[in-house]
N, C-alpha and C. Protein backbone atom coordinates (compact mmCIF):
# COMPACT_ATOMS: atom_id res chain seq x y z
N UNK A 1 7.26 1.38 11.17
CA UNK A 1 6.14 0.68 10.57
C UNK A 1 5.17 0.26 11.67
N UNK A 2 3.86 0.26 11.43
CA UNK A 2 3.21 0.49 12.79
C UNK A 2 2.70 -1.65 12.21
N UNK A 3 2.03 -1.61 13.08
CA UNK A 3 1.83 -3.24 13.40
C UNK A 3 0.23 -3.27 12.61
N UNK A 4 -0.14 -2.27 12.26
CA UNK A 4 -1.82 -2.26 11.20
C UNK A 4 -1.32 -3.06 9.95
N UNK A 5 0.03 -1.84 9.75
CA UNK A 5 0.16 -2.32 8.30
C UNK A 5 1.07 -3.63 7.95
N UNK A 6 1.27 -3.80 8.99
CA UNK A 6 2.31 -5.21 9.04
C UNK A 6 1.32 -6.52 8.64
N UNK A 7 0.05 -6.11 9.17
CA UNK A 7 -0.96 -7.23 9.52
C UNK A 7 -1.97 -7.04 8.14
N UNK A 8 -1.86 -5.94 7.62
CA UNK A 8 -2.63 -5.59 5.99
C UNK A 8 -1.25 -6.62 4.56
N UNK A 9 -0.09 -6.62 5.62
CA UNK A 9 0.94 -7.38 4.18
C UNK A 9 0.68 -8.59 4.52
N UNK A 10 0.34 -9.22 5.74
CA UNK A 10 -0.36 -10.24 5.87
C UNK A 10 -1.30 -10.98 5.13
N UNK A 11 -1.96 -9.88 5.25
CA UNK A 11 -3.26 -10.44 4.44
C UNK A 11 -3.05 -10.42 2.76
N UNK A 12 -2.61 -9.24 2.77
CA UNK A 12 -2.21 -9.13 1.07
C UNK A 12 -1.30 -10.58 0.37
N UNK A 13 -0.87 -11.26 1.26
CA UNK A 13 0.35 -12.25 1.15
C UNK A 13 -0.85 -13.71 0.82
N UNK A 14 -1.60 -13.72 1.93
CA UNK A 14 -2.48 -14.85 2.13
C UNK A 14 -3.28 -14.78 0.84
N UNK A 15 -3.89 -13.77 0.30
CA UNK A 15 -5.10 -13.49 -0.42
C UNK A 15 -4.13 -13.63 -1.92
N UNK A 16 -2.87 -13.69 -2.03
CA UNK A 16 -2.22 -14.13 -3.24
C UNK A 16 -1.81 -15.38 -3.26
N UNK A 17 -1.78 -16.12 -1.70
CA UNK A 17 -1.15 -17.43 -1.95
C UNK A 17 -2.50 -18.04 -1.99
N UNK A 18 -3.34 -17.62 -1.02
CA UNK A 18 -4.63 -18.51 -1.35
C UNK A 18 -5.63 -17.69 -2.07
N UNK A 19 -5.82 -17.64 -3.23
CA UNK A 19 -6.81 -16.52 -3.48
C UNK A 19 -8.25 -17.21 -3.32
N UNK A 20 -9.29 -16.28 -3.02
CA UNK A 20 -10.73 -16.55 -2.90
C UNK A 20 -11.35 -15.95 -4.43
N UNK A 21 -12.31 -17.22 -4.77
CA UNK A 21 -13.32 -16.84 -5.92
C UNK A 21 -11.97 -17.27 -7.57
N UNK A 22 -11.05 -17.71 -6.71
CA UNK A 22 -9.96 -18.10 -7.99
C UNK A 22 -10.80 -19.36 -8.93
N UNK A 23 -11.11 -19.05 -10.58
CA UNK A 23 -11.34 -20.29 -11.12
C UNK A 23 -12.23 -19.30 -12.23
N UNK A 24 -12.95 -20.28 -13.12
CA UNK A 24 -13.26 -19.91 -13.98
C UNK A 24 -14.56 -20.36 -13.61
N UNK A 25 -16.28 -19.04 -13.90
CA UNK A 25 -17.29 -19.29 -13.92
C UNK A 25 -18.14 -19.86 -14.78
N UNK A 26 -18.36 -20.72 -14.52
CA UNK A 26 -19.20 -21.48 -15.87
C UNK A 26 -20.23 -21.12 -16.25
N UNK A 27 -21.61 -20.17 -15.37
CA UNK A 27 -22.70 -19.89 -15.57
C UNK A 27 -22.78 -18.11 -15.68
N UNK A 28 -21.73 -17.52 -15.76
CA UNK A 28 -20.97 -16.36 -15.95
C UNK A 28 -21.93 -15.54 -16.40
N UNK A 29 -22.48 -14.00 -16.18
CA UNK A 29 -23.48 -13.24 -17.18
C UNK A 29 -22.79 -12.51 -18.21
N UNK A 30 -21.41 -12.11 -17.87
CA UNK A 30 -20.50 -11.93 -18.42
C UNK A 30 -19.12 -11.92 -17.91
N UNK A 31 -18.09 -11.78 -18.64
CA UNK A 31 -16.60 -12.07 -18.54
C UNK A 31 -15.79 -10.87 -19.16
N UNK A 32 -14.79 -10.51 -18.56
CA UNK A 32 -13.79 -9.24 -19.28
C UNK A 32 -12.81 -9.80 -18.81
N UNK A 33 -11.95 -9.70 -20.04
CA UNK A 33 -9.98 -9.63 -19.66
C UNK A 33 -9.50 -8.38 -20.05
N UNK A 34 -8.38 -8.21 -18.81
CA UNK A 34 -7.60 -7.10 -19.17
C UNK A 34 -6.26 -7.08 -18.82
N UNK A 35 -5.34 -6.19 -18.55
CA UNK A 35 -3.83 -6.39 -18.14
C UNK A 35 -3.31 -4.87 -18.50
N UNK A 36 -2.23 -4.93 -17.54
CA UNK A 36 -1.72 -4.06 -17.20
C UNK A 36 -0.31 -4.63 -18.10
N UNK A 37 -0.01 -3.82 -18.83
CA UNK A 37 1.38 -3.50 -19.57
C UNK A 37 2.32 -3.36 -19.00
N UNK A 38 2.57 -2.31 -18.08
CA UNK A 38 3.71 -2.34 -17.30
C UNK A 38 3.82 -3.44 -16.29
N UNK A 39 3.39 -4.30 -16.28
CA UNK A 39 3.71 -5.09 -15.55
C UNK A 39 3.60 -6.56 -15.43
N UNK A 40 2.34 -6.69 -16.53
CA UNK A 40 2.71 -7.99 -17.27
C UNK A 40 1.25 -8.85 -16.78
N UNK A 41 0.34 -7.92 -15.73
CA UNK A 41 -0.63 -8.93 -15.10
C UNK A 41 -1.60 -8.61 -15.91
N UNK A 42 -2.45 -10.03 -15.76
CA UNK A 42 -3.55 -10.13 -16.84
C UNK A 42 -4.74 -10.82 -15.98
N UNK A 43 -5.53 -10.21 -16.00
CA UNK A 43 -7.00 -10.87 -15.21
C UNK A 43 -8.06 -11.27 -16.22
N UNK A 44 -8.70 -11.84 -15.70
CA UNK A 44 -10.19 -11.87 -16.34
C UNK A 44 -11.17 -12.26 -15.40
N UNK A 45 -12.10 -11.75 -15.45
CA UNK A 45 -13.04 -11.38 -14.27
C UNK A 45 -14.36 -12.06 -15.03
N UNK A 46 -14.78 -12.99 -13.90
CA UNK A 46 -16.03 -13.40 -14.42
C UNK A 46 -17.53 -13.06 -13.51
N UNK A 47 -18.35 -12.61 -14.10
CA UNK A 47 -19.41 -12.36 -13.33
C UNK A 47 -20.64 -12.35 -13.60
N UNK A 48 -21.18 -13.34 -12.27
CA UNK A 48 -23.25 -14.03 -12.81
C UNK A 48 -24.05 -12.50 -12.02
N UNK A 49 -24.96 -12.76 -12.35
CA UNK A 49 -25.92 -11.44 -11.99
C UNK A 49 -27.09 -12.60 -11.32
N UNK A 50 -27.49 -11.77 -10.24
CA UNK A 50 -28.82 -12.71 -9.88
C UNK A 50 -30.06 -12.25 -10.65
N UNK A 51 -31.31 -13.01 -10.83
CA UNK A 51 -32.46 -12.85 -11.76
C UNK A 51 -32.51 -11.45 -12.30
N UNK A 52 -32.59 -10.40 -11.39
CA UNK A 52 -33.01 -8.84 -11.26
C UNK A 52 -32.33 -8.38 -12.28
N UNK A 53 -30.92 -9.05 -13.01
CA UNK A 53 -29.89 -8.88 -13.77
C UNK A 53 -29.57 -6.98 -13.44
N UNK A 54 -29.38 -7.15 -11.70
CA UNK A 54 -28.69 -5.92 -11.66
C UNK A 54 -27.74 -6.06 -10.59
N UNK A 55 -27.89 -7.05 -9.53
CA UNK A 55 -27.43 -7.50 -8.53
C UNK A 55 -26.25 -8.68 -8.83
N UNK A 56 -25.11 -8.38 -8.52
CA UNK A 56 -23.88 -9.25 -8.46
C UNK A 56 -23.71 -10.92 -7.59
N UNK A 57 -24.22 -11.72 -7.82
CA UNK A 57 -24.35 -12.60 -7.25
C UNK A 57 -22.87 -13.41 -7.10
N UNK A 58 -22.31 -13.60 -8.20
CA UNK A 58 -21.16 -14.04 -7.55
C UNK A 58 -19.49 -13.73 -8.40
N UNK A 59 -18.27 -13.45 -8.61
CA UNK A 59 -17.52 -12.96 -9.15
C UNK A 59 -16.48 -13.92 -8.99
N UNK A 60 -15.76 -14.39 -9.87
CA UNK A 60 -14.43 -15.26 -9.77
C UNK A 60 -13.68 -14.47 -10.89
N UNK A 61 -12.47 -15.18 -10.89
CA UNK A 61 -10.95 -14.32 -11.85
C UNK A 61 -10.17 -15.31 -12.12
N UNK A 62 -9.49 -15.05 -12.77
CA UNK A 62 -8.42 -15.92 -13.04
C UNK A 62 -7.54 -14.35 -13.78
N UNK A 63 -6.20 -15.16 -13.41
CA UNK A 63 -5.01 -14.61 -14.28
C UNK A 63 -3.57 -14.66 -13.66
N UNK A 64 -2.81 -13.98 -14.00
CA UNK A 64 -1.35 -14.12 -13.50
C UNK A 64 -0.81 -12.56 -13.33
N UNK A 65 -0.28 -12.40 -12.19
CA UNK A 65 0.80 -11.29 -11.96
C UNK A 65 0.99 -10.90 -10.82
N UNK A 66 1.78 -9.68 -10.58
CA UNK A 66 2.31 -9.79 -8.95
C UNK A 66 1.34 -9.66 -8.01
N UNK A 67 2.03 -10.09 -6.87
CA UNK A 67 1.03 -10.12 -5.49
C UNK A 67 -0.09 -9.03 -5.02
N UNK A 68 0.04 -7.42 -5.55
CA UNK A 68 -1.04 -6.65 -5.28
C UNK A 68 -2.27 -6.60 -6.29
N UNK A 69 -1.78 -7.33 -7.67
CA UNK A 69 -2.64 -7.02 -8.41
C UNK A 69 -3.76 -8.41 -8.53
N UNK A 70 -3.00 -9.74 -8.05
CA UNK A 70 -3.90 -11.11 -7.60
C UNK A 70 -5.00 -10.59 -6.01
N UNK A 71 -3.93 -10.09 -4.89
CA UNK A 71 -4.73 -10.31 -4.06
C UNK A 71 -5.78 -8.88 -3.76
N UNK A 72 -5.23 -7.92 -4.99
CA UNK A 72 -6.25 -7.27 -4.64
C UNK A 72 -7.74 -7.62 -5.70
N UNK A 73 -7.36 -8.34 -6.55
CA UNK A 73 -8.38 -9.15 -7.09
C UNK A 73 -9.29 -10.10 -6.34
N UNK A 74 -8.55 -10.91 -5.72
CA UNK A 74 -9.55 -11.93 -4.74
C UNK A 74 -9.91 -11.16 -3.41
N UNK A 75 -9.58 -10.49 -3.10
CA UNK A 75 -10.28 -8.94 -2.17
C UNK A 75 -11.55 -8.46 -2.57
N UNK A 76 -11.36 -8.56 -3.90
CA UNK A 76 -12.06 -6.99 -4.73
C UNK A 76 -13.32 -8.27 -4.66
N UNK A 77 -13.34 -9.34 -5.38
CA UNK A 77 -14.07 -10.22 -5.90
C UNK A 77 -15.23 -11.00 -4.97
N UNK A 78 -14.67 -11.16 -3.72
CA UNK A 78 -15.43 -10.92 -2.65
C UNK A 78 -16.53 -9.57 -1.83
N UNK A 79 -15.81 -8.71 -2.00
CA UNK A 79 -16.46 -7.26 -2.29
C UNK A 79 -17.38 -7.07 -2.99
N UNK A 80 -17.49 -7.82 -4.09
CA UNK A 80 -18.44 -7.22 -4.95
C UNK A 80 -19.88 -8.46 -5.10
N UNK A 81 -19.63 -9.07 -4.24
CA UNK A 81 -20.84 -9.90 -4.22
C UNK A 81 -21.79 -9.22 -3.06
N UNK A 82 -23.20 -9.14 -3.93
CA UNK A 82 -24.71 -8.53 -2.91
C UNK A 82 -24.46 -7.10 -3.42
N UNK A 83 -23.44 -6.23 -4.26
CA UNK A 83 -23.51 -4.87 -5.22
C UNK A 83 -24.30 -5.16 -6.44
N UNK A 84 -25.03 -4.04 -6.76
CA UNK A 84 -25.33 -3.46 -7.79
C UNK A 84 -24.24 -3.37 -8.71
N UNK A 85 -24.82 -3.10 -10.01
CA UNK A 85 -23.96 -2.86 -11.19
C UNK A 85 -23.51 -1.48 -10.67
N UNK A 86 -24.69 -0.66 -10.64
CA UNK A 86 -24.39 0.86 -10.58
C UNK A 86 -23.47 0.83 -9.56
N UNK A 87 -23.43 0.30 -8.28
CA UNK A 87 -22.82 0.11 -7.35
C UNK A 87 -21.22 -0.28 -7.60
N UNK A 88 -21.24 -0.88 -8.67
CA UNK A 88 -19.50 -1.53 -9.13
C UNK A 88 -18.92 -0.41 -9.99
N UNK A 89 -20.15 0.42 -10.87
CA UNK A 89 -19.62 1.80 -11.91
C UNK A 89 -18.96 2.51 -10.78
N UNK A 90 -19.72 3.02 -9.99
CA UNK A 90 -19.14 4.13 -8.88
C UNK A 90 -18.06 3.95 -8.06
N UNK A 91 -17.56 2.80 -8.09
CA UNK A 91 -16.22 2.83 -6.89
C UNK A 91 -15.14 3.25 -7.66
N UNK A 92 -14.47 3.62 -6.73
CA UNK A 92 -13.22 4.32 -7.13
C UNK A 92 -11.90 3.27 -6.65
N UNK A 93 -10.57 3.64 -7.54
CA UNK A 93 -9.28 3.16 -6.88
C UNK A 93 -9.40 3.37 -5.18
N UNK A 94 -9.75 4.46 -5.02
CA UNK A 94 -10.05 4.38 -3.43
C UNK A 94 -10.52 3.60 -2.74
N UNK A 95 -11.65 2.91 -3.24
CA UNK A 95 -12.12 2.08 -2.59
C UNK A 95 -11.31 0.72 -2.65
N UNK A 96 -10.64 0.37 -3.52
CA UNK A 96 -9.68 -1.00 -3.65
C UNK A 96 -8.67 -0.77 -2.94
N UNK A 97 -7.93 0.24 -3.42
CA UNK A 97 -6.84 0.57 -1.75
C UNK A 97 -7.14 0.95 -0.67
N UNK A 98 -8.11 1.44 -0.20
CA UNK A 98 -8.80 0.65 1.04
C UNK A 98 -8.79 -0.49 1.79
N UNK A 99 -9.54 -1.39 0.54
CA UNK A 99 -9.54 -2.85 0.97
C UNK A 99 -8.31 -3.36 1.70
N UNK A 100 -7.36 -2.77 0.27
CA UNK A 100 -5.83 -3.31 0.56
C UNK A 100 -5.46 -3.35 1.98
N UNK A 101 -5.52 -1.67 2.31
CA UNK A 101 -4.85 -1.07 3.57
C UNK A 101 -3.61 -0.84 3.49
N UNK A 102 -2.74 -0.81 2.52
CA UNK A 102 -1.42 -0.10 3.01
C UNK A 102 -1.48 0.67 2.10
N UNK A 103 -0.40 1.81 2.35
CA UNK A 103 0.24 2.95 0.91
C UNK A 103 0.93 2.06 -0.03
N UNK A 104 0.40 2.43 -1.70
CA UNK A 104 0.52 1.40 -2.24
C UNK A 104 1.31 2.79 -3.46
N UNK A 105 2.54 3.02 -3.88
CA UNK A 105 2.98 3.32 -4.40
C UNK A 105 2.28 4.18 -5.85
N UNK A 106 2.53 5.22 -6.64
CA UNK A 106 1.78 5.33 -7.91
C UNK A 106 1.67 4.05 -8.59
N UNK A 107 3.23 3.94 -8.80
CA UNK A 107 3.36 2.63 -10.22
C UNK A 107 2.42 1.46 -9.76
N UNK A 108 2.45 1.06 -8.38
CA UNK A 108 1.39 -0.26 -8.05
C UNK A 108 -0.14 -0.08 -7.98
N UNK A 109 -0.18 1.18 -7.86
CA UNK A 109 -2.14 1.77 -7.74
C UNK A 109 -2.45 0.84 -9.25
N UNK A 110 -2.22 1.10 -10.36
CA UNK A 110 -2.63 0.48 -11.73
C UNK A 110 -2.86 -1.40 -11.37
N UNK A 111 -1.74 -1.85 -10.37
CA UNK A 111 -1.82 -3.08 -10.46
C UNK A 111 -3.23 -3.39 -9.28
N UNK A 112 -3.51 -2.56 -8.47
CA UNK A 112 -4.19 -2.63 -7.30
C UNK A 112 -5.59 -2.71 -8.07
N UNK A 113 -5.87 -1.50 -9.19
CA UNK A 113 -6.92 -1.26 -9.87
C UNK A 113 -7.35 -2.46 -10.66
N UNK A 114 -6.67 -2.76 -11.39
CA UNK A 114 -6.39 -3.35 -12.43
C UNK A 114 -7.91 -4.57 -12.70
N UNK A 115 -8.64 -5.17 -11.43
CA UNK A 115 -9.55 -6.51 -11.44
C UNK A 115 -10.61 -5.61 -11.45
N UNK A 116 -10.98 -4.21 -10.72
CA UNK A 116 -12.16 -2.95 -10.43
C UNK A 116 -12.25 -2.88 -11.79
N UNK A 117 -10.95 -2.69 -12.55
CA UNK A 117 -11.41 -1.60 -14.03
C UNK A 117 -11.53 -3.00 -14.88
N UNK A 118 -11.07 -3.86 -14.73
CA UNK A 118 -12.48 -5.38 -15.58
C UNK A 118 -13.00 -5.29 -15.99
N UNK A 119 -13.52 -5.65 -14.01
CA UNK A 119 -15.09 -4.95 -14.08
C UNK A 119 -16.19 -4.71 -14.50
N UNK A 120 -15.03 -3.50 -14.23
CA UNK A 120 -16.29 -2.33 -14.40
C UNK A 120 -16.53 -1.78 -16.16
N UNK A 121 -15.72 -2.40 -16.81
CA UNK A 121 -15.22 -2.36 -17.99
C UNK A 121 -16.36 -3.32 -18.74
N UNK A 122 -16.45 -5.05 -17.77
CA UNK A 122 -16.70 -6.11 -18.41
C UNK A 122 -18.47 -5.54 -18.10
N UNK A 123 -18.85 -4.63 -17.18
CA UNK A 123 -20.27 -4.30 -17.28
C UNK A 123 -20.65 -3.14 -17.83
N UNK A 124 -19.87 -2.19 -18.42
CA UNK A 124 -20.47 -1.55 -19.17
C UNK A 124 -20.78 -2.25 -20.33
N UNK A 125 -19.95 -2.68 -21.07
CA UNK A 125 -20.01 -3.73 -22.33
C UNK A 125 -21.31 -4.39 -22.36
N UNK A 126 -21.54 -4.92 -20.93
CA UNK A 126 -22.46 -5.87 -20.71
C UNK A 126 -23.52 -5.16 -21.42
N UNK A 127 -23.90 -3.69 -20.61
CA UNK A 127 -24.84 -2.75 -20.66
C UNK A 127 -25.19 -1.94 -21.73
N UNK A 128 -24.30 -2.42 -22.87
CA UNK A 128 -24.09 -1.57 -23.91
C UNK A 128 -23.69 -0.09 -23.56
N UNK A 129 -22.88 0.29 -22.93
CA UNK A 129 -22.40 1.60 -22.64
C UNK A 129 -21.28 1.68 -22.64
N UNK A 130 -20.65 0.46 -23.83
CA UNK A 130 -18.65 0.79 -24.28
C UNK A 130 -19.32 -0.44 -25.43
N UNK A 131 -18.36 -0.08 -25.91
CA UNK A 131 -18.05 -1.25 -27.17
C UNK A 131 -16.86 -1.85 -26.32
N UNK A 132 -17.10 -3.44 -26.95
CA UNK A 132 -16.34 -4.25 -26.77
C UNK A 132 -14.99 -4.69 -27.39
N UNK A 133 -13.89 -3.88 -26.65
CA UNK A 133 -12.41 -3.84 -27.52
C UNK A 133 -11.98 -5.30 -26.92
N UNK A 134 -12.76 -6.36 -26.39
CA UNK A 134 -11.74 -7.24 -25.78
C UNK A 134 -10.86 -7.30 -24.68
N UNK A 135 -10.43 -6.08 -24.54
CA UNK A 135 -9.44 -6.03 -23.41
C UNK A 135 -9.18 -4.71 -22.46
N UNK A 136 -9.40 -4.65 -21.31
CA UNK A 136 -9.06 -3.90 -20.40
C UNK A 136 -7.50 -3.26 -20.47
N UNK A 137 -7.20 -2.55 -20.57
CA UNK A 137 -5.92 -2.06 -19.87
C UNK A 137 -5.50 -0.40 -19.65
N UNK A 138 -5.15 -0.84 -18.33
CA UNK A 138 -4.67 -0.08 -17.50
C UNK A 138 -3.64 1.10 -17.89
N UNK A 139 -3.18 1.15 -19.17
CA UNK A 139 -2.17 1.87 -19.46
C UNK A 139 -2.63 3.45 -19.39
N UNK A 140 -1.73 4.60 -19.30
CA UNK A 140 -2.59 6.00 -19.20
C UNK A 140 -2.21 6.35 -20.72
């Protein structure tokens, strides 16, 4: 195990015990919940738009479940402040396991995804480009 990735479970550890942007937004442009089935985690992602209502001004979450799928939430949630909408459609799982930095198993990629596809979920809705089922999930 090389000492990169020792120092990426680090962080992954910190960013679940302390998460950043954790709480509920009160001035919110919109909000999505979702959850992953296999595993029991449930987010909800809140997010204000600055005036331009295209620009991400600020993103908080709340929810419960294991450690890759919280801290890659308060990762992700920080990330996405000063993006575009279009900018949040286009990222990929790649880009969240990135953030992460370690090899993150198939079965855990869904939990890694899981705050991205919100999201990216809670702004199409926004945009009228999904109907609104209420809930995100991750299941295939």
């Amino acid at each position: 195990m090389s000492m990169g990735s020792d120092m990426y479970r680090q962080q992954i550890l910190d960013h679940y015990k302390n998460p950043r942007n954790y709480g509920e937004l009160d001035d919110a442009t919109f909000s999505h919940v979702g959850e992953n089935p296999l595993c029991g985690d449930a987010i909800r992602v809140d997010v204000k738009l600055a005036d331009d209502g295209e620009t991400i001004e600020h993103v908080s979450f709340e929810g419960d479940g294991c450690a890759i799928s919280q801290a890659s939430a308060s990762m992700f949630s920080g990330e996405l402040r000063g993006k575009t909408l279009e900018e949040l459609d286009a990222m990929d799982r790649d880009d969240v396991i990135d953030l992460l930095g370690v090899d993150i198993s198939p079965v855990r990629v869904k939990c890694a995804v899981l705050a991205e596809k919100v999201a990216q979920d809670g702004a199409a809705i926004y945009q009228g480009e999904k109907e609104d089922m209420d809930m995100t999930t991750t299941e295939e």
